[in-house]
PDB file of N, CA and C in Angstrom:
ATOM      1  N   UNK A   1       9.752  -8.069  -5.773  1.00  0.00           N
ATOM      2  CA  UNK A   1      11.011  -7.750  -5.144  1.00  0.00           C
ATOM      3  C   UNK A   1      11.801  -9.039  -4.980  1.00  0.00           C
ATOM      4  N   UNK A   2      13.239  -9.054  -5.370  1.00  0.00           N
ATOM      5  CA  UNK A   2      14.262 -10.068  -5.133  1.00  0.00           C
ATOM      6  C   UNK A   2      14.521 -10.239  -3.393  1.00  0.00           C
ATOM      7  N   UNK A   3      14.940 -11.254  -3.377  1.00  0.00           N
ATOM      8  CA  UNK A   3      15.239 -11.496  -2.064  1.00  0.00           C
ATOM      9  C   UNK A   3      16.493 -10.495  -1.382  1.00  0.00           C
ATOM     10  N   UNK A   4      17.382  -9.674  -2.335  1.00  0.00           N
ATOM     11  CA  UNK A   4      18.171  -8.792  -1.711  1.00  0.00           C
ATOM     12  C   UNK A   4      17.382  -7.584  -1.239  1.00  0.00           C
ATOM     13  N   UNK A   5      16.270  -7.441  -2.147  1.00  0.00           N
ATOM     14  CA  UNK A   5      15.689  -6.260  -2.260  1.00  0.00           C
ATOM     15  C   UNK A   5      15.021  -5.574  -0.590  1.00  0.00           C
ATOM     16  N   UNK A   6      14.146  -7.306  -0.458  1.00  0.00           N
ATOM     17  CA  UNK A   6      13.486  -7.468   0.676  1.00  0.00           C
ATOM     18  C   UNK A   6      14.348  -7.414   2.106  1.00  0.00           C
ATOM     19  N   UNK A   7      15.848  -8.224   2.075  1.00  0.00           N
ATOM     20  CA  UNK A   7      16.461  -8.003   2.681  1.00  0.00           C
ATOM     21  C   UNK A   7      17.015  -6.232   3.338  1.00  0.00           C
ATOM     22  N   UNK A   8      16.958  -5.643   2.276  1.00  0.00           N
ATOM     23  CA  UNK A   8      17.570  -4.450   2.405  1.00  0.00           C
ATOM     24  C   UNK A   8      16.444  -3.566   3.078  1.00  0.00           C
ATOM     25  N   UNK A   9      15.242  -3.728   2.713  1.00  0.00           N
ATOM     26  CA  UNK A   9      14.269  -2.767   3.331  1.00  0.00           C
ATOM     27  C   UNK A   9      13.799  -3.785   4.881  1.00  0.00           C
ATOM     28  N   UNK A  10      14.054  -4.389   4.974  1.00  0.00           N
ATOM     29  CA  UNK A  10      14.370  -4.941   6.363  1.00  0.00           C
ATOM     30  C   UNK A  10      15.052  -4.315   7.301  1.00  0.00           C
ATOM     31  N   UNK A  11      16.462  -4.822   6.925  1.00  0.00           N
ATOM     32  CA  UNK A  11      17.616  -4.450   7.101  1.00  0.00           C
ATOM     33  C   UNK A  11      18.179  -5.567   7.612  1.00  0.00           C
ATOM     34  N   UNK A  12      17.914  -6.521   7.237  1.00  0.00           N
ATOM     35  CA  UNK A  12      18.410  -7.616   7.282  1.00  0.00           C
ATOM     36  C   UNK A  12      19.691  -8.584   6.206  1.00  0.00           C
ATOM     37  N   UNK A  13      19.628  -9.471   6.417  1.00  0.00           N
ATOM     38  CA  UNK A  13      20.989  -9.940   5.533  1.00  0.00           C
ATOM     39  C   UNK A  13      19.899 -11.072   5.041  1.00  0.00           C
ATOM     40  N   UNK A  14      20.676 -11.365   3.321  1.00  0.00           N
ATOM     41  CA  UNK A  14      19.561 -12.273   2.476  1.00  0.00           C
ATOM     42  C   UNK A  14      19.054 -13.540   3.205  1.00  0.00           C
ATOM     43  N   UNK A  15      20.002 -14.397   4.444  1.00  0.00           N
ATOM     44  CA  UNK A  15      20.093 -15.286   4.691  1.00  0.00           C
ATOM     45  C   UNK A  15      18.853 -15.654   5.584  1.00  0.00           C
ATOM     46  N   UNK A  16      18.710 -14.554   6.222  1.00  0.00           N
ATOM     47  CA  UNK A  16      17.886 -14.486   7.400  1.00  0.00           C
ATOM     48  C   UNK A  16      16.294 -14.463   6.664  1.00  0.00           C
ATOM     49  N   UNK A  17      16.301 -13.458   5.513  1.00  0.00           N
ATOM     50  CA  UNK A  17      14.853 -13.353   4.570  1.00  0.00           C
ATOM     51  C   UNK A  17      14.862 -14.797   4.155  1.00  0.00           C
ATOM     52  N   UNK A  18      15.693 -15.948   3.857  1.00  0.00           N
ATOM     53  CA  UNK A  18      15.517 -17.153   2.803  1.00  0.00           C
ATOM     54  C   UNK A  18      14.915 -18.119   4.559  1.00  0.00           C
ATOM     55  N   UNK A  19      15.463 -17.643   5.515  1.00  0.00           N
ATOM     56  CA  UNK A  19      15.053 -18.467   6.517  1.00  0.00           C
ATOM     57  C   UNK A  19      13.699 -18.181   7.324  1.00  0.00           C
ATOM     58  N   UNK A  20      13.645 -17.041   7.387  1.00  0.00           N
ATOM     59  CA  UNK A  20      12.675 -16.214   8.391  1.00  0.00           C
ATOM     60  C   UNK A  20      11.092 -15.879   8.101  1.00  0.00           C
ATOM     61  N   UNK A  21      10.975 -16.121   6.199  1.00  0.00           N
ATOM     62  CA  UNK A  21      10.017 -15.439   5.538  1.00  0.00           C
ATOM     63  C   UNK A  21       8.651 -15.919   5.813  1.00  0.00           C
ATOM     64  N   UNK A  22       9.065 -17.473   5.519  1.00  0.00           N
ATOM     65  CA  UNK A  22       7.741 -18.302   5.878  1.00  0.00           C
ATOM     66  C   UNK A  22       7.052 -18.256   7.138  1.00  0.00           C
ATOM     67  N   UNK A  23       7.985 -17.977   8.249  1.00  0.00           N
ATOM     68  CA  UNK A  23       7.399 -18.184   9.255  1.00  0.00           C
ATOM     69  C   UNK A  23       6.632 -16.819  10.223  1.00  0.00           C
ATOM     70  N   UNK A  24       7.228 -15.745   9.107  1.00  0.00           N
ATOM     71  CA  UNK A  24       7.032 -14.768   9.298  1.00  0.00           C
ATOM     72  C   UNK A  24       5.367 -14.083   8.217  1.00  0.00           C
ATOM     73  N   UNK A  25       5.147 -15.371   7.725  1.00  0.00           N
ATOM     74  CA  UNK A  25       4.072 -15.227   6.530  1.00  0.00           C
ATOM     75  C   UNK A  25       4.375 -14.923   5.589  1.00  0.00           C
ATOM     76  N   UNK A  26       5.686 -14.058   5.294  1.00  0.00           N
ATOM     77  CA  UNK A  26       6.068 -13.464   3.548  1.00  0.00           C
ATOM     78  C   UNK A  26       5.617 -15.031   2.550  1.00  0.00           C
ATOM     79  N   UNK A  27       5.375 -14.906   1.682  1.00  0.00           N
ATOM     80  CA  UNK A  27       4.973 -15.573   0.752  1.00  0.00           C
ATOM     81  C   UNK A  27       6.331 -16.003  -0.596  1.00  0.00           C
ATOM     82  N   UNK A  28       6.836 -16.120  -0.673  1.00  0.00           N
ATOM     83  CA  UNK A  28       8.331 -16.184  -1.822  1.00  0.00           C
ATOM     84  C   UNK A  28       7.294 -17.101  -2.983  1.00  0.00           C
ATOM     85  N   UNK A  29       7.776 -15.807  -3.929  1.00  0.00           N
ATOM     86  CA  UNK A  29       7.224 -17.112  -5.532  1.00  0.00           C
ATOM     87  C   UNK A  29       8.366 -17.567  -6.228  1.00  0.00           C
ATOM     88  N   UNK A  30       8.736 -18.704  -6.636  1.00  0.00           N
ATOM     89  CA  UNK A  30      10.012 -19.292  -6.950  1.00  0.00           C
ATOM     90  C   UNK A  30       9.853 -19.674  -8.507  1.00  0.00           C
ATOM     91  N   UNK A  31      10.301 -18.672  -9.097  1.00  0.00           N
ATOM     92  CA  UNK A  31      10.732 -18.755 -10.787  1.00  0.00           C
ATOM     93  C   UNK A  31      12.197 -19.448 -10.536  1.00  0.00           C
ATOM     94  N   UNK A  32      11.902 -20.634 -12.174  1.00  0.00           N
ATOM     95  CA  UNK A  32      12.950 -21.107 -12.028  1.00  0.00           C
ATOM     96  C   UNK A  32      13.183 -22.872 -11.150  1.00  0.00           C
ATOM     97  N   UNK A  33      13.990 -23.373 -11.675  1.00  0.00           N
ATOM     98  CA  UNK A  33      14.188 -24.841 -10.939  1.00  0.00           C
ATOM     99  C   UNK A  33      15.465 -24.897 -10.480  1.00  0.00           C
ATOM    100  N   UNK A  34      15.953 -25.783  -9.305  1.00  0.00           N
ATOM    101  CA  UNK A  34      16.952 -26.394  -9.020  1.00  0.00           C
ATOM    102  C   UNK A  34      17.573 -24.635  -8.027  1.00  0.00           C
ATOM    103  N   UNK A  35      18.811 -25.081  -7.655  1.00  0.00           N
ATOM    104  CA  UNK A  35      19.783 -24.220  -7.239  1.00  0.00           C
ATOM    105  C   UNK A  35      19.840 -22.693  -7.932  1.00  0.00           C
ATOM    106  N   UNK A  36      19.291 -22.541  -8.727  1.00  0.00           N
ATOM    107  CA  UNK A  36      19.640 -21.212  -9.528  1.00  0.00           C
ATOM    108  C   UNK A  36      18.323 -20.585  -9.712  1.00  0.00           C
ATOM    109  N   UNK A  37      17.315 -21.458  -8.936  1.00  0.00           N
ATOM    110  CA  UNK A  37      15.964 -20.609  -9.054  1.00  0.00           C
ATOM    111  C   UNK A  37      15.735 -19.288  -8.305  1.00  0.00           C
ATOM    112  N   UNK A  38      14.560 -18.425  -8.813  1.00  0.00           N
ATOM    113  CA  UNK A  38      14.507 -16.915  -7.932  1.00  0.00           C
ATOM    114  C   UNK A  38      13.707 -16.940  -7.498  1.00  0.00           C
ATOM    115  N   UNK A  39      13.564 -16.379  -6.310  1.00  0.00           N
ATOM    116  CA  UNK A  39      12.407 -16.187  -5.222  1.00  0.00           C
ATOM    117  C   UNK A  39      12.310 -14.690  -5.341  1.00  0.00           C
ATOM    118  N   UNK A  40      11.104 -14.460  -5.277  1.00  0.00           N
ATOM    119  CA  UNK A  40      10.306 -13.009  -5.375  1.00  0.00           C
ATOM    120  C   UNK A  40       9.267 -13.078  -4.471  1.00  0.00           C
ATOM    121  N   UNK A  41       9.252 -11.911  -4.353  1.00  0.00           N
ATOM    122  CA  UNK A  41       8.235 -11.653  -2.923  1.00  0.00           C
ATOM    123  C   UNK A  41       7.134 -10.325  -3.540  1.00  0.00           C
ATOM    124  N   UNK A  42       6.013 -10.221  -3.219  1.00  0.00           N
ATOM    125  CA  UNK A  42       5.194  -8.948  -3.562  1.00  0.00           C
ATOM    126  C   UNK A  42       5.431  -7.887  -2.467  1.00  0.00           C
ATOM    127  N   UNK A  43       5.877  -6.892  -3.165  1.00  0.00           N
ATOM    128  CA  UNK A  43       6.437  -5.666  -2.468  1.00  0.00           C
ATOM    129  C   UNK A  43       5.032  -5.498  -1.975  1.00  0.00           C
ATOM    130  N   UNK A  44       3.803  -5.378  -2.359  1.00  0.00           N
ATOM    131  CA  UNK A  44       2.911  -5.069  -1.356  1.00  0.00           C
ATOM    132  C   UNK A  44       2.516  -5.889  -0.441  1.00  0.00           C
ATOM    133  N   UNK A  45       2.505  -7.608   0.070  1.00  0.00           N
ATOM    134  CA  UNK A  45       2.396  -8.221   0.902  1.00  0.00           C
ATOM    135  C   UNK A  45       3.738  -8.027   1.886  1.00  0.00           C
ATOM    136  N   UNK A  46       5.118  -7.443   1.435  1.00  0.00           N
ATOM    137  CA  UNK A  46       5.800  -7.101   2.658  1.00  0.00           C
ATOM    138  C   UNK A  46       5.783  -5.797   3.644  1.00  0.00           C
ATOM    139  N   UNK A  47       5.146  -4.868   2.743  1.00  0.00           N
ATOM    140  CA  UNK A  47       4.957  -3.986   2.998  1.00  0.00           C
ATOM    141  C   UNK A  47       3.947  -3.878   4.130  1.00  0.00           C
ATOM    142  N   UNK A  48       2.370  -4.865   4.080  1.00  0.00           N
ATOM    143  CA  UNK A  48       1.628  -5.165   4.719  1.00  0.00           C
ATOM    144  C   UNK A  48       2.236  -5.770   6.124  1.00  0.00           C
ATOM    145  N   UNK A  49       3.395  -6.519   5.592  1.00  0.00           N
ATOM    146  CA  UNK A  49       3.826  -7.418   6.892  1.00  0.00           C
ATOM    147  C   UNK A  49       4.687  -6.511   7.820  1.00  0.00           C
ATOM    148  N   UNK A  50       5.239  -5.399   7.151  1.00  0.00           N
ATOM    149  CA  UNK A  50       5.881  -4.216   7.917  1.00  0.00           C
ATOM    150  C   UNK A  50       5.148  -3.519   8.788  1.00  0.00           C
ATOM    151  N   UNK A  51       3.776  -3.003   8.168  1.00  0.00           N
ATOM    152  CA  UNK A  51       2.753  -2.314   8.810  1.00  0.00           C
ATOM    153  C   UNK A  51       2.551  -3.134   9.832  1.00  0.00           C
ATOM    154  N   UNK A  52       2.288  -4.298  10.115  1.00  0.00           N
ATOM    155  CA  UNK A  52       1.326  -4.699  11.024  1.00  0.00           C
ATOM    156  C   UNK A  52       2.367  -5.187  12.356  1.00  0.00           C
ATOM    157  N   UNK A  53       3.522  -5.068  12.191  1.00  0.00           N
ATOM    158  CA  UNK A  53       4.905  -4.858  13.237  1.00  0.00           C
ATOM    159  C   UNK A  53       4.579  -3.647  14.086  1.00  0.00           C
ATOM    160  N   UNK A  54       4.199  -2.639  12.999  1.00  0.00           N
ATOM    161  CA  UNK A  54       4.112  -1.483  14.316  1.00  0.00           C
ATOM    162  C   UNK A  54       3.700  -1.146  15.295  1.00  0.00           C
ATOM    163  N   UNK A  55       4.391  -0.715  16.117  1.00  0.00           N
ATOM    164  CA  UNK A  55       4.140  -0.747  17.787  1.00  0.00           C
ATOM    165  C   UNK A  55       2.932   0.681  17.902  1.00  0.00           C
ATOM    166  N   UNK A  56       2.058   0.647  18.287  1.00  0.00           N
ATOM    167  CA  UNK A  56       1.245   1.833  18.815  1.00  0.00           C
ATOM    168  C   UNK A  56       1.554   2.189  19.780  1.00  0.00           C
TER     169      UNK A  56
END
């Protein structure tokens, strides 16, 4: 998943996923060099990181 992608099933804005991810554990794999590189995320490690938010 692109970083809009992740943003959107958030519901967050891209800015906040490019700031928030690491510290939040998401993992970003960065294809690509310099300014124009892409960060991708595994739809199943965010998915994991969604689950484990939930409130019981």
């Amino acid at each position: 998943m692109d970083t809009g992608e992740v943003a959107a099933m958030l519901n967050m804005s891209t800015s906040w996923v490019y700031k928030e991810a690491s510290k939040l554990g998401l993992k970003g794999y960065k294809f690509g060099r310099g300014r124009n590189a892409k960060v991708l995320y595994k739809k199943a490690e965010v998915c994991k990181w969604l689950e484990q938010q939930r409130i019981q």
